[in-house]
Protein backbone atom coordinates (compact mmCIF):
# COMPACT_ATOMS: atom_id res chain seq x y z
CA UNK A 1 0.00 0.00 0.00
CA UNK A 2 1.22 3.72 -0.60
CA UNK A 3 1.82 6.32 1.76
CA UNK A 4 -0.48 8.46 -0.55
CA UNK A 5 -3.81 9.40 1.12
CA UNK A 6 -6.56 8.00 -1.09
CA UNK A 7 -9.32 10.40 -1.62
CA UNK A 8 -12.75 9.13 -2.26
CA UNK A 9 -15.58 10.50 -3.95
CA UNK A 10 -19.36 9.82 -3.64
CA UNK A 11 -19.55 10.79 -7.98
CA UNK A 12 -20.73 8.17 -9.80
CA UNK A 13 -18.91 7.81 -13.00
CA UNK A 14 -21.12 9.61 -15.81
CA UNK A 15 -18.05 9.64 -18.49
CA UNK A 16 -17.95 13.43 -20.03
CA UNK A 17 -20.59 15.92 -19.00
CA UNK A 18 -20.94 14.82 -15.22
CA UNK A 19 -24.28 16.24 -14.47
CA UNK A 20 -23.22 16.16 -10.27
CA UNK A 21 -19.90 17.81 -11.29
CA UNK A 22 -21.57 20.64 -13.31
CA UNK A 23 -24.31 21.24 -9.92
CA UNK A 24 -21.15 21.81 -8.20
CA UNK A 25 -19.40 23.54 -10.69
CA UNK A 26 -22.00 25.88 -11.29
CA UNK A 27 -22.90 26.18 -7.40
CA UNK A 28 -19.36 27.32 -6.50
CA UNK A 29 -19.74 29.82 -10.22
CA UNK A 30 -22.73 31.41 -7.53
CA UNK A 31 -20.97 31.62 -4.25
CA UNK A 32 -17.94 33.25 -6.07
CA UNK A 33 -20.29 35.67 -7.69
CA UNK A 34 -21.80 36.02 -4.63
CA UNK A 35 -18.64 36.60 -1.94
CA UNK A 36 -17.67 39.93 -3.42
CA UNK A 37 -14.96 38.70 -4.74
CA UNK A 38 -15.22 39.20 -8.29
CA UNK A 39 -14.09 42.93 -8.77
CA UNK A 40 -10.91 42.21 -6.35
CA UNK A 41 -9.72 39.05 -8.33
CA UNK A 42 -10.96 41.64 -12.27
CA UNK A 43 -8.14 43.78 -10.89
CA UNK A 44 -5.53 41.43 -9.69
CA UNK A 45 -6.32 39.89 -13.11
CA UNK A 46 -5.77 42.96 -15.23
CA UNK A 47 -2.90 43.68 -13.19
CA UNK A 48 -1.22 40.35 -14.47
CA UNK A 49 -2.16 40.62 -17.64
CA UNK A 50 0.33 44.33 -17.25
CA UNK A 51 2.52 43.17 -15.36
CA UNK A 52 5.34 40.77 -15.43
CA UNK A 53 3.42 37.71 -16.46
CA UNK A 54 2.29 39.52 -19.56
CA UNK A 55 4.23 37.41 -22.21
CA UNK A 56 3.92 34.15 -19.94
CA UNK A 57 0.03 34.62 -20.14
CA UNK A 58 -0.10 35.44 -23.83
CA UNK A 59 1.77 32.30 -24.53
CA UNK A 60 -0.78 30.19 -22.22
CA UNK A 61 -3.64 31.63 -23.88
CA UNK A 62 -2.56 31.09 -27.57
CA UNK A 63 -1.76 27.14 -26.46
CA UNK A 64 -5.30 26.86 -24.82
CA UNK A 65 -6.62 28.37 -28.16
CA UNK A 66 -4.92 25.60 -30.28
CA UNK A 67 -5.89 23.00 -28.11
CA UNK A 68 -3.01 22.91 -26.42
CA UNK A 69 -2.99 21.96 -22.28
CA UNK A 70 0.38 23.50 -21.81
CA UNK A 71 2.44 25.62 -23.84
């Protein structure tokens, strides 16, 4: 046996489009919207996309748009 923990999960396998994972999806979408939250993390977001990270981001965003998990 491994020394990894083994996390369980009351899912039921529903292959793509997991109609429990998109409740919870979309239930943490509302909490997020709801917590105030959003405007703090717009900014932090904009200020990436300015900042530093600019290029890195660019780069992850073209490879997403191919298709592509990581660039």
């Amino acid at each position: 046996m491994s020394d990894r923990t083994e996390q369980t999960s009351n899912l039921k396998m529903e292959g793509e489009g997991s109609r429990e994972g998109s409740r919870r999806f979309q239930d943490a979408q509302h909490e997020f919207a709801k917590s105030g939250e959003v405007e703090k993390k717009a900014k932090d977001a904009a200020r990436a996309l300015d900042g530093d990270e600019a290029a890195e981001l660019e780069k992850a965003r073209k490879a997403s748009a191919q298709g592509n998990a990581s660039a």
